[in-house]
PDB file of N, CA and C in Angstrom:
ATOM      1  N   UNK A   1       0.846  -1.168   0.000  1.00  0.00           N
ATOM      2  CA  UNK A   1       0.000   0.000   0.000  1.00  0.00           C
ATOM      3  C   UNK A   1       0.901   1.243   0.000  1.00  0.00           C
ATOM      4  N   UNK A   2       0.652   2.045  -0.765  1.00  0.00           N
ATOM      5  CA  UNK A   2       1.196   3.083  -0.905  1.00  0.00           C
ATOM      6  C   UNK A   2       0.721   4.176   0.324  1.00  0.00           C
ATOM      7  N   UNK A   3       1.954   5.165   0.913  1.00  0.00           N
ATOM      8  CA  UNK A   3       1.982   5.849   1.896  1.00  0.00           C
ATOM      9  C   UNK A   3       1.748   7.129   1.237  1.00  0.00           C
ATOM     10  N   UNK A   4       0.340   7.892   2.055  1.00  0.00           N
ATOM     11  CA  UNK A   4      -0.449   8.769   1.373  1.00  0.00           C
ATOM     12  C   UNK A   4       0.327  10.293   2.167  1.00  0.00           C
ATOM     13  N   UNK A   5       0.644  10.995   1.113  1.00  0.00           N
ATOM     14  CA  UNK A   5       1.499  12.646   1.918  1.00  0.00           C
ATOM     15  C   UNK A   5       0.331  13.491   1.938  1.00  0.00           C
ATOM     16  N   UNK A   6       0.491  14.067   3.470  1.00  0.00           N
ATOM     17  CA  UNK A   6      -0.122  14.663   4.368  1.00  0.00           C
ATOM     18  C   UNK A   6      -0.492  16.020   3.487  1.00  0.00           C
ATOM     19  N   UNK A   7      -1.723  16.429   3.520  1.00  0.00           N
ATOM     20  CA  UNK A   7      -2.861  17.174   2.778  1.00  0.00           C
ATOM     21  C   UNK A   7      -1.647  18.692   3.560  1.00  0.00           C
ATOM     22  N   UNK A   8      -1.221  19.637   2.195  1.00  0.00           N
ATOM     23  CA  UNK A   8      -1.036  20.648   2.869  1.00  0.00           C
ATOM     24  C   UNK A   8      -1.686  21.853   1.891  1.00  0.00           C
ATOM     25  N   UNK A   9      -2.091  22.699   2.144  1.00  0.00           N
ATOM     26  CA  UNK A   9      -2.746  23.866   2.128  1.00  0.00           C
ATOM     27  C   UNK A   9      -2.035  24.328   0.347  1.00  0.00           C
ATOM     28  N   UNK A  10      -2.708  24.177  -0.466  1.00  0.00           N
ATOM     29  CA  UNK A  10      -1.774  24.735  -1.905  1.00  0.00           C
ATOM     30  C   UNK A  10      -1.754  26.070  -2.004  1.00  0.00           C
ATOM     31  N   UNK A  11      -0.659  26.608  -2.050  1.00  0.00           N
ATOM     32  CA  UNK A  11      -0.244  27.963  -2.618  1.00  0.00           C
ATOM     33  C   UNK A  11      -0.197  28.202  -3.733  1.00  0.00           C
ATOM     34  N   UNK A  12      -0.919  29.868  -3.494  1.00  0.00           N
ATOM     35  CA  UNK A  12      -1.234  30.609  -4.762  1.00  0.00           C
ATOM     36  C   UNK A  12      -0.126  31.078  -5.140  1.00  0.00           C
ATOM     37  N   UNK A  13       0.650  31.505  -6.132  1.00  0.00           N
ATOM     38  CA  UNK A  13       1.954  32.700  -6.173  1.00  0.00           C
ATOM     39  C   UNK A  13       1.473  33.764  -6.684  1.00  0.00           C
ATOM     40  N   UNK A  14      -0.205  33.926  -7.264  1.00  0.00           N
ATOM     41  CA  UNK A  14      -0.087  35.211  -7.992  1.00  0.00           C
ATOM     42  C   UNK A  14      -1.283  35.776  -6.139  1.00  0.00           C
ATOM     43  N   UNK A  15      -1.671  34.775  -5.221  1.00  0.00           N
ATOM     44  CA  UNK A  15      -2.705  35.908  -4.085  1.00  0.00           C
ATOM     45  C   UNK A  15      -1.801  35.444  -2.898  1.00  0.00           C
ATOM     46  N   UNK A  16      -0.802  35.617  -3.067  1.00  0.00           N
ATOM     47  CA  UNK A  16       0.104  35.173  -1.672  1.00  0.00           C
ATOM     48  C   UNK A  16       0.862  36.308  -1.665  1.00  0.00           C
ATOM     49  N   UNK A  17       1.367  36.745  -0.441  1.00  0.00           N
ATOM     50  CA  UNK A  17       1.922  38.379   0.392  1.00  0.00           C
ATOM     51  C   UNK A  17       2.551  37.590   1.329  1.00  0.00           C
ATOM     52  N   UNK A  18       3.916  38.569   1.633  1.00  0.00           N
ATOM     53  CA  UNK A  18       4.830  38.155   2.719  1.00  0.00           C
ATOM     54  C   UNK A  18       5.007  38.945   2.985  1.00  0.00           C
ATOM     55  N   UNK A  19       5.064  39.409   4.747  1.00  0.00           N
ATOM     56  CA  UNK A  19       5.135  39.702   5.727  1.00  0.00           C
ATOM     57  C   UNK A  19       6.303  40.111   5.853  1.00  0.00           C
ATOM     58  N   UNK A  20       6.380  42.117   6.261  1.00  0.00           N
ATOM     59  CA  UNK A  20       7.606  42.726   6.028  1.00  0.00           C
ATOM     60  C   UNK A  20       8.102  42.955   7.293  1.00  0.00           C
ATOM     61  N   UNK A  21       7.426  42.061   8.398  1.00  0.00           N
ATOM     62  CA  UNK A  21       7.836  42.053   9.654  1.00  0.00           C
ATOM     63  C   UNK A  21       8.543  40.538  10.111  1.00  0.00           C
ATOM     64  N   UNK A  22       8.025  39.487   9.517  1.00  0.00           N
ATOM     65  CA  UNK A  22       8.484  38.035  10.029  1.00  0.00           C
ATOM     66  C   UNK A  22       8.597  37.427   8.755  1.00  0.00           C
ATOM     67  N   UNK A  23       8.586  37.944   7.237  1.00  0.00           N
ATOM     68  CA  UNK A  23       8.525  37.304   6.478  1.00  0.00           C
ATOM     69  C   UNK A  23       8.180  35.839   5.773  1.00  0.00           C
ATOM     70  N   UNK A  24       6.589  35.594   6.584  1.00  0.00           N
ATOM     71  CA  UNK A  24       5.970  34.575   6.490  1.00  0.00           C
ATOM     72  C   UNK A  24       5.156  35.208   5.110  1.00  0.00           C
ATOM     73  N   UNK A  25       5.270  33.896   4.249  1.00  0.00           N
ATOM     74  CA  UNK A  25       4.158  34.030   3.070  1.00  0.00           C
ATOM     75  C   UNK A  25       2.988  33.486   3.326  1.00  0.00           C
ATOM     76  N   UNK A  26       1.882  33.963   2.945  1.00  0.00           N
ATOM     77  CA  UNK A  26       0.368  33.175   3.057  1.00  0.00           C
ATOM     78  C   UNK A  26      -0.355  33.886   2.076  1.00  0.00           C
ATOM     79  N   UNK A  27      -1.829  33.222   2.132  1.00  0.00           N
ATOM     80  CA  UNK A  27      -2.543  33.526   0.928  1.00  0.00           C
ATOM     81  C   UNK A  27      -3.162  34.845   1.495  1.00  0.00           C
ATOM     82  N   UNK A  28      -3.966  35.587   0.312  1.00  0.00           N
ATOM     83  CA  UNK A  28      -4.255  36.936   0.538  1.00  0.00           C
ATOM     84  C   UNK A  28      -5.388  37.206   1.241  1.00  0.00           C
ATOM     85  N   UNK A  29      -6.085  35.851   1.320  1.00  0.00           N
ATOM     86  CA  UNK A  29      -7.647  35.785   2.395  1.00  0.00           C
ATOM     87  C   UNK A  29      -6.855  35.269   4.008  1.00  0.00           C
ATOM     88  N   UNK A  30      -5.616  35.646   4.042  1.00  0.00           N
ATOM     89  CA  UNK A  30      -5.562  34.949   5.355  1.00  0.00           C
ATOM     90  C   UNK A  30      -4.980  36.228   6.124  1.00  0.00           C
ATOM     91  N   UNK A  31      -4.337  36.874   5.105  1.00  0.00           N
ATOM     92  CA  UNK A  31      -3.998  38.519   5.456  1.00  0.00           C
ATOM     93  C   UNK A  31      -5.484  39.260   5.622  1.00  0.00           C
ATOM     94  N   UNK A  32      -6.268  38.746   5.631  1.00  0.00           N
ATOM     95  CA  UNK A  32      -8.046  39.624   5.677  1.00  0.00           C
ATOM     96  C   UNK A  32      -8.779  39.017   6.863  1.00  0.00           C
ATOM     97  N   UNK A  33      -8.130  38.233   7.702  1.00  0.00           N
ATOM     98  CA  UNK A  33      -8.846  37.775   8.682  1.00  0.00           C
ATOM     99  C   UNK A  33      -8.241  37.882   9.948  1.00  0.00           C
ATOM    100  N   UNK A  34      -9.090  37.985  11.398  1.00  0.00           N
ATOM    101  CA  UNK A  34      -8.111  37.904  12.374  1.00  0.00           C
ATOM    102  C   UNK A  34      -8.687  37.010  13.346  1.00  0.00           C
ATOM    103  N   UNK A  35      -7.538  36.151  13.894  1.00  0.00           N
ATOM    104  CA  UNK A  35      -8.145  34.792  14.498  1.00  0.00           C
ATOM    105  C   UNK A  35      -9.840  35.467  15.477  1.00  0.00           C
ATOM    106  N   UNK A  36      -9.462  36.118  16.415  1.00  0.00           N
ATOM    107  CA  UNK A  36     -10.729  36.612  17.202  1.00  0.00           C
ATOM    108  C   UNK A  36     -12.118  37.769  16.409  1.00  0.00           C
ATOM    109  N   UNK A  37     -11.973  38.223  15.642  1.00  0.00           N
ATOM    110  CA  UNK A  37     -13.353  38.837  15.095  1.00  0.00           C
ATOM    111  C   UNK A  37     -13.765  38.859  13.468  1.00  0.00           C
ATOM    112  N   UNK A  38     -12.608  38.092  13.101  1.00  0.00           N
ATOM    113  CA  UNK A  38     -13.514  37.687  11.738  1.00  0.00           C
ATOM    114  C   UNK A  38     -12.823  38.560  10.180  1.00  0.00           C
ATOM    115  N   UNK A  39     -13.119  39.409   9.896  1.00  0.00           N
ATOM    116  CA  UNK A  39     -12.613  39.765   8.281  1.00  0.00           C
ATOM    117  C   UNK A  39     -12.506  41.214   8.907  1.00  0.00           C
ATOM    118  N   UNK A  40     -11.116  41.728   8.579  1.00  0.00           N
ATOM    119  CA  UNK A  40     -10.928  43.064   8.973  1.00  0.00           C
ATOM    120  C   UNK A  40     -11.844  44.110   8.022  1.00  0.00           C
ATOM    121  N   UNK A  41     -11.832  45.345   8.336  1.00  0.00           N
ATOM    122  CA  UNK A  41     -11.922  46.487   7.082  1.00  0.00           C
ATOM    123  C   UNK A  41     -11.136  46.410   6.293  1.00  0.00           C
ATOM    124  N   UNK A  42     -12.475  46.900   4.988  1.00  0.00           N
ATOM    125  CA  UNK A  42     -11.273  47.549   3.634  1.00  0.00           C
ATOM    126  C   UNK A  42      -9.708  48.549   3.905  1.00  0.00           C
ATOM    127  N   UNK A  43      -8.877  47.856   3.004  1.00  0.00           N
ATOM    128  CA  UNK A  43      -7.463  47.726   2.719  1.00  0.00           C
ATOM    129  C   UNK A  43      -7.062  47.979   4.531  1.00  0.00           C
ATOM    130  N   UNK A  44      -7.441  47.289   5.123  1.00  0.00           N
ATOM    131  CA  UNK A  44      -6.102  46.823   6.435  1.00  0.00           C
ATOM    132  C   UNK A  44      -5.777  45.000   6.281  1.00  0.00           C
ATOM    133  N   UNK A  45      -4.846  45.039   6.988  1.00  0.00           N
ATOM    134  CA  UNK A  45      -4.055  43.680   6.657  1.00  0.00           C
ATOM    135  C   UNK A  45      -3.697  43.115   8.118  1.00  0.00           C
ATOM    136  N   UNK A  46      -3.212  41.673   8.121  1.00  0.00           N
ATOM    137  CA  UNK A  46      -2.782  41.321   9.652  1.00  0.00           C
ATOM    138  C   UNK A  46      -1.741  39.986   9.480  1.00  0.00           C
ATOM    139  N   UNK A  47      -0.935  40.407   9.474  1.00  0.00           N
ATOM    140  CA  UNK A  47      -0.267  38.694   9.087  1.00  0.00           C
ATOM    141  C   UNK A  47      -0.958  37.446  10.394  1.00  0.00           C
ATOM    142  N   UNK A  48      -1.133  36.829   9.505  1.00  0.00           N
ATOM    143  CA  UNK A  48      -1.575  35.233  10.566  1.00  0.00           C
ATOM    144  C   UNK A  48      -0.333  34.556  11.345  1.00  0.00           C
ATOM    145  N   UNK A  49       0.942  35.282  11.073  1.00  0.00           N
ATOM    146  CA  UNK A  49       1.524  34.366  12.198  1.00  0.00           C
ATOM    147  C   UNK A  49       1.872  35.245  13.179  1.00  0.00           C
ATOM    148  N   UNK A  50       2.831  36.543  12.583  1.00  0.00           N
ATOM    149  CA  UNK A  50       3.284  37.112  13.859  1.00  0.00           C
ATOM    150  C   UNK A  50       1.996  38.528  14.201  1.00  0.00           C
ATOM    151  N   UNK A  51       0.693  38.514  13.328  1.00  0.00           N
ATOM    152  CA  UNK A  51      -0.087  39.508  14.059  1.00  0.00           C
ATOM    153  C   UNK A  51       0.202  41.274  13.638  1.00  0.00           C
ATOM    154  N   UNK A  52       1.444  41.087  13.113  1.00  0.00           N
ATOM    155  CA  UNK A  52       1.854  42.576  12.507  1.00  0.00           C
ATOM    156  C   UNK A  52       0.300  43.651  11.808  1.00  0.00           C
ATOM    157  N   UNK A  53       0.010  44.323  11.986  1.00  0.00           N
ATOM    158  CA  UNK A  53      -0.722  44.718  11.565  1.00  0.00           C
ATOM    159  C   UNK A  53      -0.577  46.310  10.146  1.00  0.00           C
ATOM    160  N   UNK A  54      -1.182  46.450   9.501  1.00  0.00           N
ATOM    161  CA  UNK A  54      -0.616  47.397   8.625  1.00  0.00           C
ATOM    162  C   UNK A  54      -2.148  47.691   7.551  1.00  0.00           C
ATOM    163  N   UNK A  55      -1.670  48.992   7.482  1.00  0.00           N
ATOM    164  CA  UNK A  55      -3.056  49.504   6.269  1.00  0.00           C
ATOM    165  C   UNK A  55      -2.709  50.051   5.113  1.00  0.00           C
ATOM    166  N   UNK A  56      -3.159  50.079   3.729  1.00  0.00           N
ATOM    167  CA  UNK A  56      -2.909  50.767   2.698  1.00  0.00           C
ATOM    168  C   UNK A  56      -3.777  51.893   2.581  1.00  0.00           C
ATOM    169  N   UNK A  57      -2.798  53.241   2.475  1.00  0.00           N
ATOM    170  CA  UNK A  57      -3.690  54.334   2.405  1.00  0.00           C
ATOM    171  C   UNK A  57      -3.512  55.095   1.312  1.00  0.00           C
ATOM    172  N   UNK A  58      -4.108  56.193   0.367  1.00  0.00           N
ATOM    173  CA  UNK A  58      -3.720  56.965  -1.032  1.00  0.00           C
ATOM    174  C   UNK A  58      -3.192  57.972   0.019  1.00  0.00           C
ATOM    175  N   UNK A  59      -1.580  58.666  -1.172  1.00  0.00           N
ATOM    176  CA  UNK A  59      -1.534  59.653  -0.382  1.00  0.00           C
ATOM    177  C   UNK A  59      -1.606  60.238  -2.087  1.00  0.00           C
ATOM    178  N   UNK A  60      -1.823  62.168  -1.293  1.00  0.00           N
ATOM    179  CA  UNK A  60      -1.784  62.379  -2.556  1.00  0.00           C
ATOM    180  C   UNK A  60      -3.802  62.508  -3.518  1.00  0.00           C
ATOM    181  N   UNK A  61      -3.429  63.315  -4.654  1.00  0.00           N
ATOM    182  CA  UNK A  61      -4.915  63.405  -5.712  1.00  0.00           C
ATOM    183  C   UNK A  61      -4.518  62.644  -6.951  1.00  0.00           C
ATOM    184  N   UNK A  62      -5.483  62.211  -7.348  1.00  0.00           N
ATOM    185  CA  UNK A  62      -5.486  61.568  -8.715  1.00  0.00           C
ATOM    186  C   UNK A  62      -5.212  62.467  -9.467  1.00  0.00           C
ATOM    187  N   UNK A  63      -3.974  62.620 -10.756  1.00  0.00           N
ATOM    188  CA  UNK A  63      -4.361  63.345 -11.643  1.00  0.00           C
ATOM    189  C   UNK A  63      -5.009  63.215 -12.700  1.00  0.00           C
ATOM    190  N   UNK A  64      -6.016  64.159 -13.435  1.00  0.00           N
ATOM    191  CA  UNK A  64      -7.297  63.770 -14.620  1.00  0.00           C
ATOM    192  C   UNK A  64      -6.607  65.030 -15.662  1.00  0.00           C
ATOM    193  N   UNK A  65      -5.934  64.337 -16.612  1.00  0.00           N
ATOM    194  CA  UNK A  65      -5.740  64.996 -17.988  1.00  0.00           C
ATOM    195  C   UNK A  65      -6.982  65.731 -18.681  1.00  0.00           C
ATOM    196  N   UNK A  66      -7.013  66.772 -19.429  1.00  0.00           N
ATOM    197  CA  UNK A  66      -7.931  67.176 -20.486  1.00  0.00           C
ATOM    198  C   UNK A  66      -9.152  65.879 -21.449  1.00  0.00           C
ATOM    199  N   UNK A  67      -8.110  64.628 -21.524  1.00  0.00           N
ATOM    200  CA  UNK A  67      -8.285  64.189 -22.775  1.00  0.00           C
ATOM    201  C   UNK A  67      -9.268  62.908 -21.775  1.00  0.00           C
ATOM    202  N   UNK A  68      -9.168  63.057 -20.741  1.00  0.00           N
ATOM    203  CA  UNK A  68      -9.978  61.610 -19.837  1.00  0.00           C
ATOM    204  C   UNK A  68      -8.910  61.298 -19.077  1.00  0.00           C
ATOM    205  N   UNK A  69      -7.721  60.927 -19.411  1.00  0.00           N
ATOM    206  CA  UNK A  69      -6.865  59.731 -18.675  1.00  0.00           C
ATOM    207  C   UNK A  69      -6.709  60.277 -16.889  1.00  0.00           C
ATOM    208  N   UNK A  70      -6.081  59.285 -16.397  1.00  0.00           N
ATOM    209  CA  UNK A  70      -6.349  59.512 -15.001  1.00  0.00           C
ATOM    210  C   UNK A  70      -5.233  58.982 -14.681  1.00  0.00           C
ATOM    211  N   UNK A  71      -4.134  59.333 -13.735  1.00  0.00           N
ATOM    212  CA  UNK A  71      -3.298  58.378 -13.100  1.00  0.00           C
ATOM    213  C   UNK A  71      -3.647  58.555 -11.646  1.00  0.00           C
ATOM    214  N   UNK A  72      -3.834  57.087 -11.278  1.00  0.00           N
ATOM    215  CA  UNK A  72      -4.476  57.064  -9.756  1.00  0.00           C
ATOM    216  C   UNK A  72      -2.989  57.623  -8.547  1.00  0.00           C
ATOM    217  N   UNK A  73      -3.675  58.373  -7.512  1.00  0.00           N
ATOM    218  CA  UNK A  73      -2.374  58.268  -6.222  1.00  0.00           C
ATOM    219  C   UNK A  73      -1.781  57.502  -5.442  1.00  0.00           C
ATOM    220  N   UNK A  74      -0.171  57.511  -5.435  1.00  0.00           N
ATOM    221  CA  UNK A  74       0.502  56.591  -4.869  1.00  0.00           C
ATOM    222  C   UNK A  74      -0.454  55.984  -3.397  1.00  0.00           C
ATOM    223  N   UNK A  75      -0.031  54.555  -3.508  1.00  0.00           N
ATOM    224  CA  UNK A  75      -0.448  54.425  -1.771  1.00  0.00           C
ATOM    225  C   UNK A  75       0.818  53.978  -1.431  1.00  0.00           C
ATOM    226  N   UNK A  76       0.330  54.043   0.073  1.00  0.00           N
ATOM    227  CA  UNK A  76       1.735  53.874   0.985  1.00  0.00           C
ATOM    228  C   UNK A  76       0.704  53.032   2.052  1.00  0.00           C
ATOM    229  N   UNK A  77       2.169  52.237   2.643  1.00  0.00           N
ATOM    230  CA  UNK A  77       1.555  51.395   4.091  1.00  0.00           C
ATOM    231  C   UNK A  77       1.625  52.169   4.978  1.00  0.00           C
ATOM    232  N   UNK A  78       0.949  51.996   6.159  1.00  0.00           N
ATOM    233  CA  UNK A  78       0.605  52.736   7.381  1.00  0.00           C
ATOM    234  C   UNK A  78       0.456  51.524   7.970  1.00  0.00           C
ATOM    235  N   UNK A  79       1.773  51.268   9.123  1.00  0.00           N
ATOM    236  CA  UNK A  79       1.854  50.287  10.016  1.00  0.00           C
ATOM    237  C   UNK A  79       0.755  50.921  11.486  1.00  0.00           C
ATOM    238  N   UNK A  80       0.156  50.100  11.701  1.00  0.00           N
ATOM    239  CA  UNK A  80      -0.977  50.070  12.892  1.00  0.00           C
ATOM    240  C   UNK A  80      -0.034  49.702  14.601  1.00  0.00           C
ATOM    241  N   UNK A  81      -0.210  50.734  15.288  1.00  0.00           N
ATOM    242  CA  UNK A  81      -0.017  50.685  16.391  1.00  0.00           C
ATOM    243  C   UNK A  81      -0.205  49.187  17.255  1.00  0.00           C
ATOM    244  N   UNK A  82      -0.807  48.747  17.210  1.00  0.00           N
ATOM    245  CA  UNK A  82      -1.094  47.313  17.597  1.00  0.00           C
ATOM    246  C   UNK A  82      -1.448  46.176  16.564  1.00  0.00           C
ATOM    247  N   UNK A  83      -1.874  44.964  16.927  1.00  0.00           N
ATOM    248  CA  UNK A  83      -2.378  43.902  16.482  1.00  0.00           C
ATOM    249  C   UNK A  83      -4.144  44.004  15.824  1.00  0.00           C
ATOM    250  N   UNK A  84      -4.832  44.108  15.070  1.00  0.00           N
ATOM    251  CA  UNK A  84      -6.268  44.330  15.095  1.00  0.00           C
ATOM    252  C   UNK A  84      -6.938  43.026  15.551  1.00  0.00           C
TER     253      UNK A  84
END
């Protein structure tokens, strides 16, 4: 009988993010959840192992050309005082 390898979790490479505090990779729904209350707010983040917490914010106006075009404003991270 053939010896069956232990079920592990498949990784995405194009929805997986690593962690600029403990540099753990995980998928991008696991950065959206926090073990005690469930799915954070829009664009905040939480790594699942070490808890780091961090938000994406625009800084900055969009600029809108004459002709239509638009280039959207840089965002930047905004590390969170605690764990969410």
């Amino acid at each position: 009988m053939a010896s069956k390898k232990p079920k592990t979790k498949a990784s995405n490479f194009f929805c997986s993010i690593q962690c600029g505090k403990c540099k753990e990779h995980a998928e991008f729904d696991d950065f959206r959840k926090t073990a005690v209350n469930g799915d954070l707010p829009k664009d905040h983040y939480q790594c699942p192992n070490c808890h780091h917490a961090f938000a994406i914010e625009r800084k900055g106006e969009a600029q809108v050309f004459d002709n239509g075009f638009i280039i959207p404003p840089d965002n930047v991270i905004v590390e969170q005082p605690s764990s969410l």
